[in-house]
PDB file of N, CA and C in Angstrom:
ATOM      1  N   UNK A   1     -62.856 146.415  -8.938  1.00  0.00           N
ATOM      2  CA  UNK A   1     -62.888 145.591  -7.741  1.00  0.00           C
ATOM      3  C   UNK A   1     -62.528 146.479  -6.549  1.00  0.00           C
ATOM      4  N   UNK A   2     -63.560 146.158  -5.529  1.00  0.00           N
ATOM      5  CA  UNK A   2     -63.109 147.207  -4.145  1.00  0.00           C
ATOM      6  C   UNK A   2     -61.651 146.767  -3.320  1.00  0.00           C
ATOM      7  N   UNK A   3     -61.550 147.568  -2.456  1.00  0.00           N
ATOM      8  CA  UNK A   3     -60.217 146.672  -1.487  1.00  0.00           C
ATOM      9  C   UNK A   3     -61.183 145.300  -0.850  1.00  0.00           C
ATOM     10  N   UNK A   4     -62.490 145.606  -0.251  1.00  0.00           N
ATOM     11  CA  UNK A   4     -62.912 144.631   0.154  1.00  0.00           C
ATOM     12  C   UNK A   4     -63.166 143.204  -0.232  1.00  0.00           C
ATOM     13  N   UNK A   5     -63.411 143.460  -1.991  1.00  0.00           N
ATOM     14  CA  UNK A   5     -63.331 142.227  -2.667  1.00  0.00           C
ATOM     15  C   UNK A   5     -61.974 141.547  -3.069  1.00  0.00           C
ATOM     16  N   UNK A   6     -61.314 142.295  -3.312  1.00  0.00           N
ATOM     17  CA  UNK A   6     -59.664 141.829  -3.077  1.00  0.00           C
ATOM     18  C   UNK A   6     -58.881 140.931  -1.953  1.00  0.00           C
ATOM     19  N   UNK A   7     -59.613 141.784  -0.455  1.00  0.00           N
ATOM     20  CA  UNK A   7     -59.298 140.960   0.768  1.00  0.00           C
ATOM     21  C   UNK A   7     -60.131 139.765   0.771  1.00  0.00           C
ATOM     22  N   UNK A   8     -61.385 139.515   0.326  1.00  0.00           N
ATOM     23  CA  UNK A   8     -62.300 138.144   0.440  1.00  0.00           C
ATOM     24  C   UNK A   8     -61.705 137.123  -0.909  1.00  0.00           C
ATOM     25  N   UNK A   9     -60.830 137.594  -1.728  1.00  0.00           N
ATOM     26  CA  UNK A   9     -60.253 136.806  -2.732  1.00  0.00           C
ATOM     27  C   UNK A   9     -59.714 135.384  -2.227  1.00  0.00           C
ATOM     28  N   UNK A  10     -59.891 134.327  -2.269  1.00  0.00           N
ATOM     29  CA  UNK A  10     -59.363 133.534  -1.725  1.00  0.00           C
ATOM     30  C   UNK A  10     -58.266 133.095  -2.150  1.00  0.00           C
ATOM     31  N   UNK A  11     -57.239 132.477  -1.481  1.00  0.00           N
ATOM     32  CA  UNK A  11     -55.790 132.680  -1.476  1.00  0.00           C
ATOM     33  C   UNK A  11     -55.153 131.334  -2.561  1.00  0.00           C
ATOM     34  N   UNK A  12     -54.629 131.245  -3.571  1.00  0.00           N
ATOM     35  CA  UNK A  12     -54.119 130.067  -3.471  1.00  0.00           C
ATOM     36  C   UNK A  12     -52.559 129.530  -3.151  1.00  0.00           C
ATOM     37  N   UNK A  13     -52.458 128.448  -2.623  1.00  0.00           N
ATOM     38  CA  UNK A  13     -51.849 127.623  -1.969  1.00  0.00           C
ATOM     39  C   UNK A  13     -50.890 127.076  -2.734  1.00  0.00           C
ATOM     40  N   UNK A  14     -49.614 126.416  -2.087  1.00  0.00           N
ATOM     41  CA  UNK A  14     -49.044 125.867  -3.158  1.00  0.00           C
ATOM     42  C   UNK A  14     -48.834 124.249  -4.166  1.00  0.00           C
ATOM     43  N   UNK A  15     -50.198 123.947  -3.361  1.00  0.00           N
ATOM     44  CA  UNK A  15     -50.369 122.524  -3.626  1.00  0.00           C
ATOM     45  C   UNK A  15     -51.123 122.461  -5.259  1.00  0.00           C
ATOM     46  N   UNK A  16     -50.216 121.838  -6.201  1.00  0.00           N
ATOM     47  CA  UNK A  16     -50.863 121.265  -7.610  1.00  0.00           C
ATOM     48  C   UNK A  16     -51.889 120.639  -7.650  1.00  0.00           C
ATOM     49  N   UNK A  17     -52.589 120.432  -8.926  1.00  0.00           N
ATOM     50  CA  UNK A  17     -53.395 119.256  -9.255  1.00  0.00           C
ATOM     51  C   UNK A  17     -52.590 117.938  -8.990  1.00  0.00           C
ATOM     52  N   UNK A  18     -51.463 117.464  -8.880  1.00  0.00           N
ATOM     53  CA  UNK A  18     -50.863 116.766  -8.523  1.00  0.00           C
ATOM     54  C   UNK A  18     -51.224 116.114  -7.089  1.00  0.00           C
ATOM     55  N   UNK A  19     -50.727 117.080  -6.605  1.00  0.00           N
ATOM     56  CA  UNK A  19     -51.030 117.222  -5.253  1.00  0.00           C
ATOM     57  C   UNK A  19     -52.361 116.653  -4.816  1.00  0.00           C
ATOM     58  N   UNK A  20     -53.184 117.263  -4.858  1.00  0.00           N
ATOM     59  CA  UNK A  20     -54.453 117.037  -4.682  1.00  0.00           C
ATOM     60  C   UNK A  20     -54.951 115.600  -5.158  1.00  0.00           C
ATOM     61  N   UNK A  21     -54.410 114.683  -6.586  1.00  0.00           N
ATOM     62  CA  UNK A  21     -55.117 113.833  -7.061  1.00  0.00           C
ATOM     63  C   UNK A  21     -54.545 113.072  -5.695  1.00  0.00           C
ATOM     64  N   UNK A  22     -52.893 113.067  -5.528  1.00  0.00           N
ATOM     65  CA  UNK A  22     -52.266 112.273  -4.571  1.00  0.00           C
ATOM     66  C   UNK A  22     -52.689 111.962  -3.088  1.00  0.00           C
ATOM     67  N   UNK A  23     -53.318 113.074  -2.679  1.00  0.00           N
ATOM     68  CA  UNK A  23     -54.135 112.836  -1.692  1.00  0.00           C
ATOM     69  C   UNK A  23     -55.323 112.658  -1.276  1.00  0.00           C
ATOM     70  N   UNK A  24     -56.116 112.679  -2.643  1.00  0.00           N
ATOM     71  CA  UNK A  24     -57.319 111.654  -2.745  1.00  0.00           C
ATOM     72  C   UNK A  24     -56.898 110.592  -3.086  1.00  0.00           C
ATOM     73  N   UNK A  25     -56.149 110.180  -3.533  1.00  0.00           N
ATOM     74  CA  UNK A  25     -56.170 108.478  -4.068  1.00  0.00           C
ATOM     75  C   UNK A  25     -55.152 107.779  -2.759  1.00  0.00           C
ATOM     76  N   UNK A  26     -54.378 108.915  -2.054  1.00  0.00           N
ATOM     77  CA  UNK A  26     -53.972 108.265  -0.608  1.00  0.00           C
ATOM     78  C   UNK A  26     -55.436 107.632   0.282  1.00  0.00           C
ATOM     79  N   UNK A  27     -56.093 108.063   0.609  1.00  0.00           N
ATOM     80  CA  UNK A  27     -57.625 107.940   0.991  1.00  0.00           C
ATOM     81  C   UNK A  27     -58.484 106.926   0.668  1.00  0.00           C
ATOM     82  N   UNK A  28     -57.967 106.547  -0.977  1.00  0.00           N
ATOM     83  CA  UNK A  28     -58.822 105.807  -1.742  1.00  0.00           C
ATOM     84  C   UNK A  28     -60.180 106.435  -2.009  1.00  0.00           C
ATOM     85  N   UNK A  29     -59.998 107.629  -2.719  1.00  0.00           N
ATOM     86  CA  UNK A  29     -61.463 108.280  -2.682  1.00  0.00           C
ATOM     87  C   UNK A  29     -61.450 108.270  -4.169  1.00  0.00           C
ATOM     88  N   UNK A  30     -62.502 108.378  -4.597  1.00  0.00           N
ATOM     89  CA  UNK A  30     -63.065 109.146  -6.020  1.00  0.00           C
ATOM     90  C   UNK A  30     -63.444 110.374  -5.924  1.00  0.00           C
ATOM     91  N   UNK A  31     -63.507 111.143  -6.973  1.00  0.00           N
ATOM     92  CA  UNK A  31     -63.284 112.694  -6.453  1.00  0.00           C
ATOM     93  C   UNK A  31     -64.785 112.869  -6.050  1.00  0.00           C
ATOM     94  N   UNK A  32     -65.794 112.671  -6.245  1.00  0.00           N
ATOM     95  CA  UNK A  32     -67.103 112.638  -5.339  1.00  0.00           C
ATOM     96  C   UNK A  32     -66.369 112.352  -3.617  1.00  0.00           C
ATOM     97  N   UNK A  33     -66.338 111.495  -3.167  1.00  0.00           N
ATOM     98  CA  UNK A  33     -65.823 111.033  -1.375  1.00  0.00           C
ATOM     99  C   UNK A  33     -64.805 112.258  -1.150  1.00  0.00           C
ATOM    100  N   UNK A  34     -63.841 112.434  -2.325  1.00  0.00           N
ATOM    101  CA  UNK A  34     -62.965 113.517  -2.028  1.00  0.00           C
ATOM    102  C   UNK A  34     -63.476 114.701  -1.832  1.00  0.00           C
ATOM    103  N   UNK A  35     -64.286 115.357  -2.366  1.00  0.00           N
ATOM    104  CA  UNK A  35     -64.784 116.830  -2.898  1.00  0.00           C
ATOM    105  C   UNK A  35     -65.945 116.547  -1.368  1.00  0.00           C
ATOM    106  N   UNK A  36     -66.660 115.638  -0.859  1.00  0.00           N
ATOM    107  CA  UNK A  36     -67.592 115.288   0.090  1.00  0.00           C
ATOM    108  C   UNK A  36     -66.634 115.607   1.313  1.00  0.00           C
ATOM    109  N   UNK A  37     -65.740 114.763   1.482  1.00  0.00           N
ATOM    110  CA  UNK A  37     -64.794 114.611   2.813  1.00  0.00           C
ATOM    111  C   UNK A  37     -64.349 116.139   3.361  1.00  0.00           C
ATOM    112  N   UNK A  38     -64.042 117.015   2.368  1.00  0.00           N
ATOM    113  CA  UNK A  38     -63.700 118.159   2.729  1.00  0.00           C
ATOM    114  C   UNK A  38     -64.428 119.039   3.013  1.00  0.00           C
ATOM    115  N   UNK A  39     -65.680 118.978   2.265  1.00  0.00           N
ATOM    116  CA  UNK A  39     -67.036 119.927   2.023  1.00  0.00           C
ATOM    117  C   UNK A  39     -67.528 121.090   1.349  1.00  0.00           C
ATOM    118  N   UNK A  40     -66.494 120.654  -0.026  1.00  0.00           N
ATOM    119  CA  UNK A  40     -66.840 121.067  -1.662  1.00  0.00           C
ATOM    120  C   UNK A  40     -67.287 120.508  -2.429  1.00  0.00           C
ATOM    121  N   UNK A  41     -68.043 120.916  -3.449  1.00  0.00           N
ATOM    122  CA  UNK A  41     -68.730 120.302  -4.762  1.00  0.00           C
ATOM    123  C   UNK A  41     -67.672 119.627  -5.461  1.00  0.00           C
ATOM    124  N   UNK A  42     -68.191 118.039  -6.311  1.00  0.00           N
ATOM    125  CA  UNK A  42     -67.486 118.145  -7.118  1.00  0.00           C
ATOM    126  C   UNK A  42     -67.073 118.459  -8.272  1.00  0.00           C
ATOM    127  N   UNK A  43     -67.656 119.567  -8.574  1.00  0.00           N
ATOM    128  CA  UNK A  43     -67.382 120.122  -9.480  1.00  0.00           C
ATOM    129  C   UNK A  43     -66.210 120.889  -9.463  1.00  0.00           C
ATOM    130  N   UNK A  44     -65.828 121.732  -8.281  1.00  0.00           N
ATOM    131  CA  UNK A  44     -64.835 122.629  -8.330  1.00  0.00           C
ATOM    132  C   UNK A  44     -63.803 121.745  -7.787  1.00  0.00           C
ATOM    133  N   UNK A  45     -63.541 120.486  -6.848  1.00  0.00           N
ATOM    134  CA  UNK A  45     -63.086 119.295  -6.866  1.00  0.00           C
ATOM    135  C   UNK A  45     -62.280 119.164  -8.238  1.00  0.00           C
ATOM    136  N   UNK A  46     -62.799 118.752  -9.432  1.00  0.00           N
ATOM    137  CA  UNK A  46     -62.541 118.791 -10.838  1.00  0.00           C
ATOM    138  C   UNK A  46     -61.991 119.329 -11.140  1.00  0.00           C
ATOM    139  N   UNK A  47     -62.246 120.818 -11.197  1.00  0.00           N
ATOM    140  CA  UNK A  47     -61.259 121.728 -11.925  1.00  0.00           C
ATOM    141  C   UNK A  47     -59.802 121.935 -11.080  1.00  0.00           C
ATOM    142  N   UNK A  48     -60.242 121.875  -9.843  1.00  0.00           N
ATOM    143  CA  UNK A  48     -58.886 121.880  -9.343  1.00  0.00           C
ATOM    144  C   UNK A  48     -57.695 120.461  -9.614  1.00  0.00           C
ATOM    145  N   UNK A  49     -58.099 119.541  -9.535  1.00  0.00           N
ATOM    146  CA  UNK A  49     -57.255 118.345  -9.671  1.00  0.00           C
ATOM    147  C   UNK A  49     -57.003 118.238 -10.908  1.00  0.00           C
ATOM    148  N   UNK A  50     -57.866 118.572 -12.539  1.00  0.00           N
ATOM    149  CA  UNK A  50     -57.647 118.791 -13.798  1.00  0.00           C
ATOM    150  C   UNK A  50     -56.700 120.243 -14.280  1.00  0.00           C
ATOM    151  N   UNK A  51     -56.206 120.711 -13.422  1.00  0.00           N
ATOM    152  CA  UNK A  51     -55.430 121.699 -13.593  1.00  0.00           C
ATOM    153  C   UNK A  51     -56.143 122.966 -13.954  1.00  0.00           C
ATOM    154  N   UNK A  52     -57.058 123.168 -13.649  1.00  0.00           N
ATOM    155  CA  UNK A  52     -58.458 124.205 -15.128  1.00  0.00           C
ATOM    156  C   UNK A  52     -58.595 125.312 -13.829  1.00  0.00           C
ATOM    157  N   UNK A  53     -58.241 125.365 -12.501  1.00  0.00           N
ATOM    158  CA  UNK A  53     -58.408 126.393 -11.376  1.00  0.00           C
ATOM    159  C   UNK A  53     -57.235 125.709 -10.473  1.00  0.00           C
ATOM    160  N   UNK A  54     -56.707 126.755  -9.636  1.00  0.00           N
ATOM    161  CA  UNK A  54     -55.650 126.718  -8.754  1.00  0.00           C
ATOM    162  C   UNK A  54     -56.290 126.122  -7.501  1.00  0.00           C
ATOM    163  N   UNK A  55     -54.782 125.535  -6.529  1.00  0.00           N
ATOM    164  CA  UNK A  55     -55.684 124.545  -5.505  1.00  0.00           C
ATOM    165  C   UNK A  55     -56.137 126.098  -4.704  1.00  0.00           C
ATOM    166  N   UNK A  56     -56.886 126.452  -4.271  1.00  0.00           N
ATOM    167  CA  UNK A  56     -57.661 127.317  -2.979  1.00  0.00           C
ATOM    168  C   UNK A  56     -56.260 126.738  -1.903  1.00  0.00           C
ATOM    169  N   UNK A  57     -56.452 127.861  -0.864  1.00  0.00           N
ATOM    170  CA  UNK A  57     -55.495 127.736   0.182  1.00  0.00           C
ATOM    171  C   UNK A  57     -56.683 126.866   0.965  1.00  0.00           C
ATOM    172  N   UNK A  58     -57.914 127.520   0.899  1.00  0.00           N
ATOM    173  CA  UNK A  58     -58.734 126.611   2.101  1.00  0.00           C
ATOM    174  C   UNK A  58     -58.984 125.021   1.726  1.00  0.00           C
ATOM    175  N   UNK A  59     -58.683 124.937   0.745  1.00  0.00           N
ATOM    176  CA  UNK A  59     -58.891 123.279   0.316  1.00  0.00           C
ATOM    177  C   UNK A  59     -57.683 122.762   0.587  1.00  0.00           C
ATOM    178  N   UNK A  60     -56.865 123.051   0.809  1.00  0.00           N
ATOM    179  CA  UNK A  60     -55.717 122.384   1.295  1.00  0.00           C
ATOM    180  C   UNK A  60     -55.687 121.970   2.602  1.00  0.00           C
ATOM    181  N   UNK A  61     -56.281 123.399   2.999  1.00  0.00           N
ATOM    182  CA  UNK A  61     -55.702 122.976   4.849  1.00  0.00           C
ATOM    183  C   UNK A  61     -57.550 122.455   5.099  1.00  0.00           C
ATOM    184  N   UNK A  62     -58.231 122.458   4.278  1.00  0.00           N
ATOM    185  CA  UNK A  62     -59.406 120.894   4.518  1.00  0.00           C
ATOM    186  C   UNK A  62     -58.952 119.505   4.346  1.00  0.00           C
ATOM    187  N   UNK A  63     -57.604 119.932   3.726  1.00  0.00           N
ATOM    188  CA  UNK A  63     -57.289 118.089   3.278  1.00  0.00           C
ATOM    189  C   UNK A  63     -56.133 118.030   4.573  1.00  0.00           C
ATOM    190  N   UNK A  64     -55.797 118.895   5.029  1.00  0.00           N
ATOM    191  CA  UNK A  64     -54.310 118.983   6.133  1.00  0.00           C
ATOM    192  C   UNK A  64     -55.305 118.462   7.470  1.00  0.00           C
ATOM    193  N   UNK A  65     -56.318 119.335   7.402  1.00  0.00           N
ATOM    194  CA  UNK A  65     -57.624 119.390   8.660  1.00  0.00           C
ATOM    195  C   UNK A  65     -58.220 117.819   8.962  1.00  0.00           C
ATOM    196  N   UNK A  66     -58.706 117.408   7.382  1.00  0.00           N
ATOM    197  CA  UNK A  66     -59.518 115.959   7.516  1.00  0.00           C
ATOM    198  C   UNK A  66     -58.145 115.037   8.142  1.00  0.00           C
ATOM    199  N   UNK A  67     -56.872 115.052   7.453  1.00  0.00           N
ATOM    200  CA  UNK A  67     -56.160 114.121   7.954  1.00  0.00           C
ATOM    201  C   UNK A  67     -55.716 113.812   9.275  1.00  0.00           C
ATOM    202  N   UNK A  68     -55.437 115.352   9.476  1.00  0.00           N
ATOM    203  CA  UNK A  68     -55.142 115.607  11.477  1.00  0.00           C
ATOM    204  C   UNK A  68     -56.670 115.188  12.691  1.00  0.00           C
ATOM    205  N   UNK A  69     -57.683 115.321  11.835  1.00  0.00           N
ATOM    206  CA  UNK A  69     -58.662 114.325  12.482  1.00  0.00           C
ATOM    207  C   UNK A  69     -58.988 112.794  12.556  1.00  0.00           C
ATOM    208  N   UNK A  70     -58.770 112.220  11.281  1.00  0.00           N
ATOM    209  CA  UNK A  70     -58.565 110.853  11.234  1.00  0.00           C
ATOM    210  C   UNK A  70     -57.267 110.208  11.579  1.00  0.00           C
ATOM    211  N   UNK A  71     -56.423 111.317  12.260  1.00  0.00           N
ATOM    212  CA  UNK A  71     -55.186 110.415  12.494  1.00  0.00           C
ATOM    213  C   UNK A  71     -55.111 109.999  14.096  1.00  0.00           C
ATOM    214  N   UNK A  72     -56.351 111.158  14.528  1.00  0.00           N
ATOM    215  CA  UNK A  72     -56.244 111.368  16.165  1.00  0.00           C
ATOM    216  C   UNK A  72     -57.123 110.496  16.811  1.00  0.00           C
TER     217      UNK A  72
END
């Protein structure tokens, strides 16, 4: 792996599958509306909330992002 692919590694965050189910079902979403709302598949949606991949730092601050827009 180069340094360059190392720096494009994306970061993860410290939010659980926990986490994540909790703030889709705050929403009232199914993980389709959830994985949509942010503007990921749900597939990787899945693995993250099933524990099977770590939350991404950028999926977090999409769920920090969507909320600070619907709150304003």
């Amino acid at each position: 792996m180069t340094k360059l692919e190392k720096k494009n590694k994306p970061k993860v965050s410290d939010w659980t599958a926990i986490d994540l189910k909790n703030w889709r079902e705050g929403h009232s979403f199914n993980q389709i509306e959830a994985a949509a709302a942010i503007g990921i598949g749900r597939q990787q949606w899945l693995h993250m909330e099933t524990n099977r991949r770590d939350v991404d730092l950028v999926v977090k601050l999409a769920c920090i992002g969507y909320d600070t827009l619907k709150s304003a």
